[in-house]
C-alpha atoms as a PDB file:
ATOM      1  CA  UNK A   1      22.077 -21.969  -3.974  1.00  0.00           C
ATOM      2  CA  UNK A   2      22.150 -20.873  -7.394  1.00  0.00           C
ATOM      3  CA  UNK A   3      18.835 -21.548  -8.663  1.00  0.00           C
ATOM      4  CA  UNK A   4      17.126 -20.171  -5.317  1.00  0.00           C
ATOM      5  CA  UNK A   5      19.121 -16.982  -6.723  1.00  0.00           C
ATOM      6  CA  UNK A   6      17.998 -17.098 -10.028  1.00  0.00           C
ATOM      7  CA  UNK A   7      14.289 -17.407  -8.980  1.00  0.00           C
ATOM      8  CA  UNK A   8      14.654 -14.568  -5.988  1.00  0.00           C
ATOM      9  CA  UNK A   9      16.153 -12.626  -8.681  1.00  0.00           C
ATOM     10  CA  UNK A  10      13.074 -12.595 -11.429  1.00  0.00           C
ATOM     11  CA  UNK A  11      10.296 -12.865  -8.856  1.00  0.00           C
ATOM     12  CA  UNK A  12      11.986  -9.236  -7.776  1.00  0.00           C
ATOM     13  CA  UNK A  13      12.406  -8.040 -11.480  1.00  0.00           C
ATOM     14  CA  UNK A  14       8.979  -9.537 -12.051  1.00  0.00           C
ATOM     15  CA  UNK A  15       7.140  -7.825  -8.557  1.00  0.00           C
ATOM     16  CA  UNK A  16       9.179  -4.270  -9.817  1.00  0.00           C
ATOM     17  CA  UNK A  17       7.637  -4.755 -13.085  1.00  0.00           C
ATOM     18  CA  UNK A  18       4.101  -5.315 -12.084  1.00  0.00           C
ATOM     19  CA  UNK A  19       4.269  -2.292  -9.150  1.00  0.00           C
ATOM     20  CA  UNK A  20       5.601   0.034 -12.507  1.00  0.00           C
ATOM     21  CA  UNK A  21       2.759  -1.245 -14.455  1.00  0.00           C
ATOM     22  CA  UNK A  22       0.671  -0.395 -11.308  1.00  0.00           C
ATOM     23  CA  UNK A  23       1.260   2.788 -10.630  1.00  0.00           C
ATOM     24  CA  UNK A  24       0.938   3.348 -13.971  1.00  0.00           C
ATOM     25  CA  UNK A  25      -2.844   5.332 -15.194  1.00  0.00           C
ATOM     26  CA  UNK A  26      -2.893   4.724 -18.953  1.00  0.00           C
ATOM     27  CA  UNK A  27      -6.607   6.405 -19.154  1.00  0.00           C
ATOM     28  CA  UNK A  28      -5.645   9.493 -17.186  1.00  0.00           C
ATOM     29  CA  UNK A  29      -2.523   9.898 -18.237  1.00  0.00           C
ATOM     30  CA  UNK A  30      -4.127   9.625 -22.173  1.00  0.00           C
ATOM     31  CA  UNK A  31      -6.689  11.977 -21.427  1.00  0.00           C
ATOM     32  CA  UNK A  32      -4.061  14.528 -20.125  1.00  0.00           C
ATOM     33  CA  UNK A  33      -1.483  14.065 -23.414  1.00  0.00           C
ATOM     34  CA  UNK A  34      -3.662  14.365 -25.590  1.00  0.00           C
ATOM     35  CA  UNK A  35      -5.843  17.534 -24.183  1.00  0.00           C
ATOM     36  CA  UNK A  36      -2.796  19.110 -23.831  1.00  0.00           C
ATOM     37  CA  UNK A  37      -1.627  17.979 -27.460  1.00  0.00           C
ATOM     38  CA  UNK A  38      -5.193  18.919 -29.130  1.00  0.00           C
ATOM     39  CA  UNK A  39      -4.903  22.348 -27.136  1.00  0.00           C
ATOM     40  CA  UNK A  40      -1.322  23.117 -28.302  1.00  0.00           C
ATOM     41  CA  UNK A  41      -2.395  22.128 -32.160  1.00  0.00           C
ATOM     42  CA  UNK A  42      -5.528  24.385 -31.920  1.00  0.00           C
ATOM     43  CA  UNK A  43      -3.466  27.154 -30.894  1.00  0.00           C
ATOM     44  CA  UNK A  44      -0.622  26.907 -33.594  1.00  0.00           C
ATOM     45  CA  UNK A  45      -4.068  26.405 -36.409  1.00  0.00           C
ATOM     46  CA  UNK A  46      -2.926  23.012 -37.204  1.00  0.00           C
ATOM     47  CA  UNK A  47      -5.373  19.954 -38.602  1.00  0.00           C
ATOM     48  CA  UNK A  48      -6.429  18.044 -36.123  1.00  0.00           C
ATOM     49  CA  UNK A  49      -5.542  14.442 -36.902  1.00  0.00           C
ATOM     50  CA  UNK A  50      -6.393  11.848 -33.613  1.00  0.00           C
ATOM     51  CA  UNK A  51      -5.230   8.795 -35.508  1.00  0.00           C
ATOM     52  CA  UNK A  52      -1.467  10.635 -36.039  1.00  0.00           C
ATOM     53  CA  UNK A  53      -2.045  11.646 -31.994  1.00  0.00           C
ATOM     54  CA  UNK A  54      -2.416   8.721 -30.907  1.00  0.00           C
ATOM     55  CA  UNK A  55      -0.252   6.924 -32.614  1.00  0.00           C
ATOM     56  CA  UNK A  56       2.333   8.732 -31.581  1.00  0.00           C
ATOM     57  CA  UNK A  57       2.194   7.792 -27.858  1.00  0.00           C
ATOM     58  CA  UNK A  58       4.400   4.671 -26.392  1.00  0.00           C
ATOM     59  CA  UNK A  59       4.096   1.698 -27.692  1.00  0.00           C
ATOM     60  CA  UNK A  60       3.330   0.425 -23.636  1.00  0.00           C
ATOM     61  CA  UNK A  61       0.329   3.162 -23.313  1.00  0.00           C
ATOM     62  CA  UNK A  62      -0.873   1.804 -26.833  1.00  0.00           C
ATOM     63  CA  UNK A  63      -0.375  -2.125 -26.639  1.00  0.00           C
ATOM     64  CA  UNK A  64       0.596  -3.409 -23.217  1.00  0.00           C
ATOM     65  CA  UNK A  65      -1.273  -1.636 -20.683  1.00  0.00           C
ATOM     66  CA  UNK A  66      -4.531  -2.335 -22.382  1.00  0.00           C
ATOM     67  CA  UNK A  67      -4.148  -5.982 -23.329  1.00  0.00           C
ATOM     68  CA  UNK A  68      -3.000  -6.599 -19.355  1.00  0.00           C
ATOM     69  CA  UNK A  69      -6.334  -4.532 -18.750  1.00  0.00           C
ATOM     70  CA  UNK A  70      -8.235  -7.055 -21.256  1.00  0.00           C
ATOM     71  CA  UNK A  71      -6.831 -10.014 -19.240  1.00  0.00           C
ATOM     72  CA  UNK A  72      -7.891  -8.731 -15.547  1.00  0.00           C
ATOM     73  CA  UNK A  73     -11.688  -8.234 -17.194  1.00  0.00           C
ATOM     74  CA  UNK A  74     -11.693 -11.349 -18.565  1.00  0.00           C
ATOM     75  CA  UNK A  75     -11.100 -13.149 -14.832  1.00  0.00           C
ATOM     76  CA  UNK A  76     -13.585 -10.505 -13.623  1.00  0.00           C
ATOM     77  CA  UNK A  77     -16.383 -12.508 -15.780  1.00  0.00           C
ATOM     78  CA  UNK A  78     -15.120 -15.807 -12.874  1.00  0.00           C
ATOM     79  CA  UNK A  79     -14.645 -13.540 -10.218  1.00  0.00           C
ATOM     80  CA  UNK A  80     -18.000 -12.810  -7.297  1.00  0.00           C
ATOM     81  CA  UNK A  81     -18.938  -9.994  -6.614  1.00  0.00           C
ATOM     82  CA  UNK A  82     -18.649  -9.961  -3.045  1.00  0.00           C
ATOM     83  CA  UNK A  83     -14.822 -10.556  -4.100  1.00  0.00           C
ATOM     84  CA  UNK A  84     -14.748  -7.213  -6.136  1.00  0.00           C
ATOM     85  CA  UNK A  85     -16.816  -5.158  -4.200  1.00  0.00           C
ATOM     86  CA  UNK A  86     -13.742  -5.987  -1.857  1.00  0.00           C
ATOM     87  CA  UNK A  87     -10.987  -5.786  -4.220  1.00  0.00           C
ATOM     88  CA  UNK A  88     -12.650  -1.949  -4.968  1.00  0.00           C
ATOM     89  CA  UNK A  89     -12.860  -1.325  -0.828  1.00  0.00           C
ATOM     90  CA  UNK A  90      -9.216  -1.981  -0.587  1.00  0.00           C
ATOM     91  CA  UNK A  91      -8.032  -0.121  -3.315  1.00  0.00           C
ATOM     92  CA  UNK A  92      -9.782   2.976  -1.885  1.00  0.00           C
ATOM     93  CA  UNK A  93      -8.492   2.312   1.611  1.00  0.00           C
ATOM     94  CA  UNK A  94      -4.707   1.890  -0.156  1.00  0.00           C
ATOM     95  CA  UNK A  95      -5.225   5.503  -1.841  1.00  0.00           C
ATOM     96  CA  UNK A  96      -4.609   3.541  -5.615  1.00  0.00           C
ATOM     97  CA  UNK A  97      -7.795   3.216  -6.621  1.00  0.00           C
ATOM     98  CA  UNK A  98      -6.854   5.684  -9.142  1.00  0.00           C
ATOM     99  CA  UNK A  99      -4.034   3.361 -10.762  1.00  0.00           C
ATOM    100  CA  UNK A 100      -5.278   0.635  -9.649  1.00  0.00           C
ATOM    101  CA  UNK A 101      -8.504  -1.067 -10.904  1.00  0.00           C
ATOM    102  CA  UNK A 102     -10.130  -4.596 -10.109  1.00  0.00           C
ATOM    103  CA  UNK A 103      -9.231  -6.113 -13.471  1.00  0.00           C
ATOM    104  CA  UNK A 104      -5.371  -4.485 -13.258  1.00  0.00           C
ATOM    105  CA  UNK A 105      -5.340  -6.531  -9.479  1.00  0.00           C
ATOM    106  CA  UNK A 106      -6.913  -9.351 -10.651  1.00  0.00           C
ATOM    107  CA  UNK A 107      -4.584  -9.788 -13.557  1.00  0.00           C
ATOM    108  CA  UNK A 108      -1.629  -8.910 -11.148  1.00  0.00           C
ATOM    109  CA  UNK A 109      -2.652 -11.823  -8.344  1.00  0.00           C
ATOM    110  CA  UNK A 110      -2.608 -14.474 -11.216  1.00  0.00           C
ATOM    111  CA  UNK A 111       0.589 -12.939 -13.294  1.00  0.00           C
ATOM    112  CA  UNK A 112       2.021 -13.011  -9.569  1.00  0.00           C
ATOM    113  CA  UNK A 113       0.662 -16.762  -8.890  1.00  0.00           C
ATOM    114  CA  UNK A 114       1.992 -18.311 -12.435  1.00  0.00           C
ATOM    115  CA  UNK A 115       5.240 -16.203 -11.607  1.00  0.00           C
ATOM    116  CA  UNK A 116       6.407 -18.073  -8.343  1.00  0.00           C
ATOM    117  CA  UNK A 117       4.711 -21.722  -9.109  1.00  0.00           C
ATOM    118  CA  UNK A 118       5.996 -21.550 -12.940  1.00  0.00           C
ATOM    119  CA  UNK A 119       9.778 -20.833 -11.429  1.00  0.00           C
ATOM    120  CA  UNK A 120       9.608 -22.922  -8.738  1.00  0.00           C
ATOM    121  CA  UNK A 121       8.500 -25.882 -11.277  1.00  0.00           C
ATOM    122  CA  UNK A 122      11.513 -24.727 -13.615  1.00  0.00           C
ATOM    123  CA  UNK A 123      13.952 -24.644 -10.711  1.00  0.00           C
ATOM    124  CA  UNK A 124      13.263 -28.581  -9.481  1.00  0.00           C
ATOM    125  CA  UNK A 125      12.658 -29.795 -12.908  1.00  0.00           C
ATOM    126  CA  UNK A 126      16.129 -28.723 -14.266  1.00  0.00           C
ATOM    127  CA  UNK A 127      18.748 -29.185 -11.418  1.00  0.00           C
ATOM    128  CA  UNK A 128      20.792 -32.759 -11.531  1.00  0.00           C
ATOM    129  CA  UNK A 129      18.807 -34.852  -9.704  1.00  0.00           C
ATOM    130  CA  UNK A 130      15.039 -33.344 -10.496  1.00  0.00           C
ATOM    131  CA  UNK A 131      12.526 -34.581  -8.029  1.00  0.00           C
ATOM    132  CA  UNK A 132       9.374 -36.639  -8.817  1.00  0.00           C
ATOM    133  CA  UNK A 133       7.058 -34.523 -11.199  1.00  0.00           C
ATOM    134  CA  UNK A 134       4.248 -34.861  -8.303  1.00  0.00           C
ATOM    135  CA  UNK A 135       5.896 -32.930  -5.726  1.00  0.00           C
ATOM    136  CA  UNK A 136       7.765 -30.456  -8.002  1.00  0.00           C
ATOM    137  CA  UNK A 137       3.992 -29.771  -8.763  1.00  0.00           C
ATOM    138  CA  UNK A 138       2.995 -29.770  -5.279  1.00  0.00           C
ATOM    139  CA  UNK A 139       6.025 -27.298  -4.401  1.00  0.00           C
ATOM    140  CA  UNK A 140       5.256 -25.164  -7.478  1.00  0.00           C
ATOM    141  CA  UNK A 141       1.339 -25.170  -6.445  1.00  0.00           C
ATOM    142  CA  UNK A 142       2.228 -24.108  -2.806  1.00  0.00           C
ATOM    143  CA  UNK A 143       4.448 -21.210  -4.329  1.00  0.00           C
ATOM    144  CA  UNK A 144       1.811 -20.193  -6.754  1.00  0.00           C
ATOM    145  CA  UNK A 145      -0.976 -19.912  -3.982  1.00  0.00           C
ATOM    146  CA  UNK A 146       1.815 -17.551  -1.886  1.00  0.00           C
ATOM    147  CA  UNK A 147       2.256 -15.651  -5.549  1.00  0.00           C
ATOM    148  CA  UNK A 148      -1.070 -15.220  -5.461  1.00  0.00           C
ATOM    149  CA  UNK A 149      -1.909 -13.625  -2.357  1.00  0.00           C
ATOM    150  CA  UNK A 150       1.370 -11.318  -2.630  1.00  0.00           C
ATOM    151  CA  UNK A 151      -0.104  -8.477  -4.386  1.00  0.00           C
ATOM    152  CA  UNK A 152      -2.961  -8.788  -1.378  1.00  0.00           C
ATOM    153  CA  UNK A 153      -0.095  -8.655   1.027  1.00  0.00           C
ATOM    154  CA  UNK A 154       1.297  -5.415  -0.534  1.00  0.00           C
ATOM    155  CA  UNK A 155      -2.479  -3.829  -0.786  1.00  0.00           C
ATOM    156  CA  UNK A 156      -2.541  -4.280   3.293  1.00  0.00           C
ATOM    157  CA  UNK A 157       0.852  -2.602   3.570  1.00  0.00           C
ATOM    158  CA  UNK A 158      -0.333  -0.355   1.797  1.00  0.00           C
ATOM    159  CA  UNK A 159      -3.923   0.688   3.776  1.00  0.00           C
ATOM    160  CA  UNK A 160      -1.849   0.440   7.034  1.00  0.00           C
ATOM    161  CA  UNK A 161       0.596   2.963   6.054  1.00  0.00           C
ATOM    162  CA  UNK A 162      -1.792   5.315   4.742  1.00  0.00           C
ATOM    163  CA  UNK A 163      -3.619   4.772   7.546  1.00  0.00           C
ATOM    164  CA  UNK A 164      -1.091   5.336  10.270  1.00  0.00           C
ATOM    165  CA  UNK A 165      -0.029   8.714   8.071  1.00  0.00           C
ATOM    166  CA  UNK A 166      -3.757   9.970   8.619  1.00  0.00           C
ATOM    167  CA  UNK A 167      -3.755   9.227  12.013  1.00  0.00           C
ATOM    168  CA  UNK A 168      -0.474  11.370  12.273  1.00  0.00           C
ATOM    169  CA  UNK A 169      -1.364  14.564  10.629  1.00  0.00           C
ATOM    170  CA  UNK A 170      -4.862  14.225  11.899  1.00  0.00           C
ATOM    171  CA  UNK A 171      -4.420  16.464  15.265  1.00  0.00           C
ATOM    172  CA  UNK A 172      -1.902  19.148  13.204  1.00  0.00           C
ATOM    173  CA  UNK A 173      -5.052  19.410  10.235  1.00  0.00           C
ATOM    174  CA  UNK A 174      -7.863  19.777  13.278  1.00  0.00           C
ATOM    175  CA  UNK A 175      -5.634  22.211  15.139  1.00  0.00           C
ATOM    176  CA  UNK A 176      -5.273  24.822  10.934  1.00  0.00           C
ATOM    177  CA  UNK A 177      -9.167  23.975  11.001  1.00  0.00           C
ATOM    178  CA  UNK A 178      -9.874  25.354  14.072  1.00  0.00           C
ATOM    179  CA  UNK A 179      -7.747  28.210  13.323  1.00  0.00           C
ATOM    180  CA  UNK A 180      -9.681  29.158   9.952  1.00  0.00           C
ATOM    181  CA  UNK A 181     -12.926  28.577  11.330  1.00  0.00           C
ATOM    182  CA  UNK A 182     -12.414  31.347  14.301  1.00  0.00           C
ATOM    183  CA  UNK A 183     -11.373  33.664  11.609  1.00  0.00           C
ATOM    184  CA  UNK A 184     -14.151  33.438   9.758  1.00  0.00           C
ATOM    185  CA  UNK A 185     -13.785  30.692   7.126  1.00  0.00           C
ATOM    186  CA  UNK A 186     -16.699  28.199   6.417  1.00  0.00           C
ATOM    187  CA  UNK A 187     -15.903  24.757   7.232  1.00  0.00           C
ATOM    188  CA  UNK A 188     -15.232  24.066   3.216  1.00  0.00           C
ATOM    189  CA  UNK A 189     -13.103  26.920   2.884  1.00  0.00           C
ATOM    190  CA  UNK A 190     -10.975  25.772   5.670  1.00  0.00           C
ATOM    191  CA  UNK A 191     -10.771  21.821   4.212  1.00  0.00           C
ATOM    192  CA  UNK A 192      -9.400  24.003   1.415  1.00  0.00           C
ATOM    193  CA  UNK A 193      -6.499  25.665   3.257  1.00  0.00           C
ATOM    194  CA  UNK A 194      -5.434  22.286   4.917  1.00  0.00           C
ATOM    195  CA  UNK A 195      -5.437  20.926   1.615  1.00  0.00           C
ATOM    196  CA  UNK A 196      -3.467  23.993   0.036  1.00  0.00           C
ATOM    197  CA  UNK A 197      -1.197  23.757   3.335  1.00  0.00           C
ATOM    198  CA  UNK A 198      -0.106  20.057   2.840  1.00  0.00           C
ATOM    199  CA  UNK A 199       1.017  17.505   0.598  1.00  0.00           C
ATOM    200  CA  UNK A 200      -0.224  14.383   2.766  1.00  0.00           C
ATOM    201  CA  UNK A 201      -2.834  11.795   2.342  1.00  0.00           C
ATOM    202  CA  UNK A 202      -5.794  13.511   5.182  1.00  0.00           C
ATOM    203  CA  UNK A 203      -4.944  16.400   2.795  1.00  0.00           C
ATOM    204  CA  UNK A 204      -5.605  14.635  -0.372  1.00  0.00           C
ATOM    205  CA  UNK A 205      -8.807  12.903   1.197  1.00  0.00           C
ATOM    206  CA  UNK A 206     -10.220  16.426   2.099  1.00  0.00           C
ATOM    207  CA  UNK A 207      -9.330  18.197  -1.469  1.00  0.00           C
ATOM    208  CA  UNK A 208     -11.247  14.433  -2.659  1.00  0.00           C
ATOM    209  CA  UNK A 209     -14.333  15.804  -0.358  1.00  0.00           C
ATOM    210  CA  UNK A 210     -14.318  19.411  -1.509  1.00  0.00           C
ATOM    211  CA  UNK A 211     -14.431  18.742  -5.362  1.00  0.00           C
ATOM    212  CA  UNK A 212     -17.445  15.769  -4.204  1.00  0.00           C
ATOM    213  CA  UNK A 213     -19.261  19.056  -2.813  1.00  0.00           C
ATOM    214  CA  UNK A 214     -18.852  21.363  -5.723  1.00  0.00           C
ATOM    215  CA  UNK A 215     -20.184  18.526  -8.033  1.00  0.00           C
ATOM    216  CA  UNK A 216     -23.526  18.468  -6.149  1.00  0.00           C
ATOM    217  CA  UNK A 217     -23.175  15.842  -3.328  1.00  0.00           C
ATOM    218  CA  UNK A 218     -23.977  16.804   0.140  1.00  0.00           C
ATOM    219  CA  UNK A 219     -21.096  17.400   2.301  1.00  0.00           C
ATOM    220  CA  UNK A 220     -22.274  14.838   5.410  1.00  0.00           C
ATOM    221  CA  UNK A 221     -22.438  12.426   2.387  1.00  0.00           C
ATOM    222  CA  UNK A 222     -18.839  13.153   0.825  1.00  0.00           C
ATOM    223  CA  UNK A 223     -17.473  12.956   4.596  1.00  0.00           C
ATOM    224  CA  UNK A 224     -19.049   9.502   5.216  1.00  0.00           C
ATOM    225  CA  UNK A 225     -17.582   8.735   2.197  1.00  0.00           C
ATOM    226  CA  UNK A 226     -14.105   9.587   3.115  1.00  0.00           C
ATOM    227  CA  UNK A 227     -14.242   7.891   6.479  1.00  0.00           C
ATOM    228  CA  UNK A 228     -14.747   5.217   4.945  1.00  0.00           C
ATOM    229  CA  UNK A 229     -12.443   5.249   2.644  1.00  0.00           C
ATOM    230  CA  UNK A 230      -9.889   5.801   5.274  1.00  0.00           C
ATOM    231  CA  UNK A 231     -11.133   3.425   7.457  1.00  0.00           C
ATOM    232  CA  UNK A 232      -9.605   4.413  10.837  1.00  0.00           C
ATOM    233  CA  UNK A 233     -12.073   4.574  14.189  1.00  0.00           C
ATOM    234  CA  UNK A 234     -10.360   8.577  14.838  1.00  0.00           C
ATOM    235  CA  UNK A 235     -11.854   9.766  11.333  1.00  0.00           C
ATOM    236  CA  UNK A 236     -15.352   8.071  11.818  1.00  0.00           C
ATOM    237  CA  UNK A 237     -15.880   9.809  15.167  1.00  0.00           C
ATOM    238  CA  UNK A 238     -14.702  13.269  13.850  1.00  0.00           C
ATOM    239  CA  UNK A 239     -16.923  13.023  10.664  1.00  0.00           C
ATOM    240  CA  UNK A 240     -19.855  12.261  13.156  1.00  0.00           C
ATOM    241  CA  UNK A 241     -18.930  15.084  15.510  1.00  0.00           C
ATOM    242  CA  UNK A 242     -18.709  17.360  12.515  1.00  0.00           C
ATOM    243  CA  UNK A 243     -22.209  16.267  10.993  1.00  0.00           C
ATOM    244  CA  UNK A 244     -24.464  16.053  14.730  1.00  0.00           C
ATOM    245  CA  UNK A 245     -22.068  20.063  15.284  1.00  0.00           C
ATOM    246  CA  UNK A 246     -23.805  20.609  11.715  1.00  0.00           C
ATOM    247  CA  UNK A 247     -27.264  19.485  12.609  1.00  0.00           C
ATOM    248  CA  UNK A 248     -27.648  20.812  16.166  1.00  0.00           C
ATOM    249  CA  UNK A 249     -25.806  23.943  15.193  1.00  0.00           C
ATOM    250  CA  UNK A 250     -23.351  23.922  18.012  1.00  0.00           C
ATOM    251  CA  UNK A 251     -20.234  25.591  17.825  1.00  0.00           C
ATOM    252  CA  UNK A 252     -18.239  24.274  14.842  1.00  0.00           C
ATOM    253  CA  UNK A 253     -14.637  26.354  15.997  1.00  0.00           C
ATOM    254  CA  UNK A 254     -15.321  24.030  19.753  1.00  0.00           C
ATOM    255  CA  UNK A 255     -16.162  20.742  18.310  1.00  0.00           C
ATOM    256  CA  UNK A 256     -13.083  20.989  16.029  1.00  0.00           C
ATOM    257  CA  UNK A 257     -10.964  22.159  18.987  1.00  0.00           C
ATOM    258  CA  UNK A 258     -12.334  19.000  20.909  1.00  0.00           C
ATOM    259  CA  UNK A 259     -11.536  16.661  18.391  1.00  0.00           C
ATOM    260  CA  UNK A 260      -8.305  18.305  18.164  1.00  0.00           C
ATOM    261  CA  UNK A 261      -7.369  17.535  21.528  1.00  0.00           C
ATOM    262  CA  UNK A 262      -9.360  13.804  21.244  1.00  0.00           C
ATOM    263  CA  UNK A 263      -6.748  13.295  18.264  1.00  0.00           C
ATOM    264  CA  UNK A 264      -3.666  14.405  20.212  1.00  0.00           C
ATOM    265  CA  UNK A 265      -4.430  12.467  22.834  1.00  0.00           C
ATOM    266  CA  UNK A 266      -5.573   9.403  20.797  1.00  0.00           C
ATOM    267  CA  UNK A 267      -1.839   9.667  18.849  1.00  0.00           C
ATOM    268  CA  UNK A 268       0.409  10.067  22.196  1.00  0.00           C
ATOM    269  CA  UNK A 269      -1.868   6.824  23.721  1.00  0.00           C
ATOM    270  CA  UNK A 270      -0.696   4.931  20.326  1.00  0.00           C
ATOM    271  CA  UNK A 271       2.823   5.768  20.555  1.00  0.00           C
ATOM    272  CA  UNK A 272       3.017   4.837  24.371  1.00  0.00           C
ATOM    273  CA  UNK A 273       1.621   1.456  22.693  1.00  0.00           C
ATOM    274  CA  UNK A 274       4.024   1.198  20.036  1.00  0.00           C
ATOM    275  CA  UNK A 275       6.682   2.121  22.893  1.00  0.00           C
ATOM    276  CA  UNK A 276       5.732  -1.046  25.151  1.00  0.00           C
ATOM    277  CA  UNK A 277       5.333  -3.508  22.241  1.00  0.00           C
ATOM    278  CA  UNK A 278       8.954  -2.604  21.521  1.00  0.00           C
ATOM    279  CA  UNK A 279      10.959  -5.035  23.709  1.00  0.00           C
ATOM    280  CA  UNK A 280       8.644  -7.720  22.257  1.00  0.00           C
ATOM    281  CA  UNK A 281       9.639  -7.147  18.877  1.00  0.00           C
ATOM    282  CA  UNK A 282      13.344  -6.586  20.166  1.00  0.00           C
ATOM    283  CA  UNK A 283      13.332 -10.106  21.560  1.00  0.00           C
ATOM    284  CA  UNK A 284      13.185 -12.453  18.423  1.00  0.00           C
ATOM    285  CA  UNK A 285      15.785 -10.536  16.423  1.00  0.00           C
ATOM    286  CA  UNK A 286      18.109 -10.736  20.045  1.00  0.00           C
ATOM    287  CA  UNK A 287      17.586 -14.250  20.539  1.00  0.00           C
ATOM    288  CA  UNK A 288      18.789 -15.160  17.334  1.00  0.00           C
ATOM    289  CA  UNK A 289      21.281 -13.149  16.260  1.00  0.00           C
ATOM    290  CA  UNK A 290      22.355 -11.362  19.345  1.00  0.00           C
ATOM    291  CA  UNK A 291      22.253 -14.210  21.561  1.00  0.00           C
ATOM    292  CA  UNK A 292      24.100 -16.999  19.659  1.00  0.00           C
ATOM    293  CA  UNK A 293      26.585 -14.250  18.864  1.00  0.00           C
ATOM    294  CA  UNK A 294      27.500 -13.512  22.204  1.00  0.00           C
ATOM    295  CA  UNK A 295      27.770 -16.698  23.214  1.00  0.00           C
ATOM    296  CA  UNK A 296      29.972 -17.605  20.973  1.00  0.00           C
ATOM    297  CA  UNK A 297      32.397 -15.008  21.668  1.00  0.00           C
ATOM    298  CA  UNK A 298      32.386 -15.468  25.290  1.00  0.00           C
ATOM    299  CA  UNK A 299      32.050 -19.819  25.684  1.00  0.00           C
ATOM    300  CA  UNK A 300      34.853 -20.056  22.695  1.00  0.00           C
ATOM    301  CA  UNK A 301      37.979 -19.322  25.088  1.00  0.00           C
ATOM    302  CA  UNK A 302      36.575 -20.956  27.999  1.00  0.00           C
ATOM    303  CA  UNK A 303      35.794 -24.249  25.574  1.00  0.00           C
ATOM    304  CA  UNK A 304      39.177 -23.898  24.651  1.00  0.00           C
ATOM    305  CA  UNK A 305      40.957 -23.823  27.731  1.00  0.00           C
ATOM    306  CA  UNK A 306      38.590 -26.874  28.760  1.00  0.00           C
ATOM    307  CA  UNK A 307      39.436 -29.007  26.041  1.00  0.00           C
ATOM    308  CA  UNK A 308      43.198 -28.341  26.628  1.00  0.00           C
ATOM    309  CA  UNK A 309      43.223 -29.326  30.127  1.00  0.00           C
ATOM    310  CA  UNK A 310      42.689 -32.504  31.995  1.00  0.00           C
ATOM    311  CA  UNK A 311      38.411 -32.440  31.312  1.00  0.00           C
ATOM    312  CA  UNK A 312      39.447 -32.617  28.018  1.00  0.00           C
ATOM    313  CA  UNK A 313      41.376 -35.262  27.619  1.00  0.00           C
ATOM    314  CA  UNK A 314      39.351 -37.015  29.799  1.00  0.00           C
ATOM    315  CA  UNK A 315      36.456 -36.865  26.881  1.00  0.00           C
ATOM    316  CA  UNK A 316      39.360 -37.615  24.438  1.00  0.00           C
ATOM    317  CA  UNK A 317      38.724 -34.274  23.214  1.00  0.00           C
ATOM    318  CA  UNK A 318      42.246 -32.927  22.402  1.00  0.00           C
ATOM    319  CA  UNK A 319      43.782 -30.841  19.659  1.00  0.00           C
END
């Protein structure tokens, strides 16, 4: 029991460390100190020196981040294309593509995959009686494809939540739309207000669409863009309702109030779903841990009062 502790115990330290270096964004978060460091030196009339600047940040921002950054583009060289176009799909859909890059994910699946076969090798190699070296390796080799695909595990986890968020807020956001189109608003100018209303990810995805449009890129092309970068069927259908309202001129203030009702109605459908799946999901956990419990506290006195009487001494069971 001890070494399955020990190994539980650093693959958690180990997946903690690699979700820190993660969420991490060593470029942005450079650019940002040392704007804000060059702007504060300008203003006090200072010399400018970028060496002293930057070597005056962590040693992590400096050294580590970059080197683990060097290692993820040097399996990129090994890696298809098809396989990062993917790995960059995924990140979008997860809302990380910001912290996260290919070469960070790639690095992370094999720092993950060395991880769990390298301690699972350790773990039967050094207890009393260590097994054959050919299936410690098989074990480890099992453990390191699992290690592997963790991190791909966590990216899903990741899209579905986001995704089920969006899907949330989606009828509340078309419902403030509507409401700032009647008044007057342009359809960018109320994106802006549900962005300035909330701190959610449909929110973040339509501030991502406004500041598209202000660079130059059409608006039907930033909103295919964001559906699908979410990647639900709800946001597809509303950025096509939006774009045919936009192209027919109909009505903008009645197609959003349409969708808003098509969302509603989509959400209370899902949650009816969720509602019936729930006994399903009730029965594993009930059969075993609810089940053998019970029966344990209601067969023990009746066992008992068997094996005292005359069955049980008939069976030789007595105590």
């Amino acid at each position: 029991m001890l070494p399955f502790l020990i190994v539980l115990a650093l693959v958690i330290v180990g997946a903690v460390a690699l979700v820190a270096i993660g969420l991490r964004n060593p470029q942005a978060s450079d650019e940002a100190t040392l704007e804000s460091r060059l702007e504060e030196l300008s203003k006090r009339g200072e010399v400018i020196d970028l060496e002293k600047i930057e070597l005056s940040q962590p040693f992590t921002d400096r050294i580590i981040y970059p080197v683990l950054r060097k290692f993820g583009e040097f399996a990129i060289r090994f890696t298809p294309q098809n396989a990062l176009q993917s790995i960059s799909k995924k990140l979008e859909m997860a809302g990380v593509s910001s912290k996260f890059d290919p070469s960070l994910f790639l690095f992370t699946q094999i720092f993950c995959a060395a991880l769990f076969g390298g301690l699972i090798l350790l773990v039967f190699s050094v207890k009393e009686d260590p097994l054959p070296f050919s299936q410690s390796f098989l074990y480890g080799f099992g453990f390191a494809i699992l290690g592997y695909f963790f991190p791909q595990l966590w990216i899903s986890s990741k899209i579905s939540q986001r995704q089920k968020n969006i899907r949330r807020a989606m009828p509340d956001a078309l419902d403030l739309l509507t409401i700032c189109v009647e008044a007057g608003l342009g359809f960018d100018a109320a994106m802006a207000k549900v962005s300035e209303k909330w701190q959610t990810e449909l929110s973040l995805a339509f501030a991502r669409v406004i500041q598209e449009v202000q660079l130059g890129k059409l608006r039907r092309e930033a909103m295919r863009d964001m559906a699908e970068r979410i990647g639900i069927p709800e946001m597809t259908s509303f950025v096509a309702a939006v774009i045919q309202s936009e192209q027919l001129g109909v009505s903008m203030s009645t197609v959003l109030q349409i969708q808003a009702d098509q969302m509603r109605t989509k959400r209370r459908q899902h949650a009816e779903e969720e509602a019936h799946k729930a006994p399903l999901k009730m029965l594993i956990p009930m059969a075993l841990l609810i089940f053998p419990s019970l029966m344990v506290v209601l067969m023990t006195p009746a066992a008992l009062r068997l094996i005292s009487s005359g069955v049980g001494k008939m069976f030789g069971l007595t105590f």
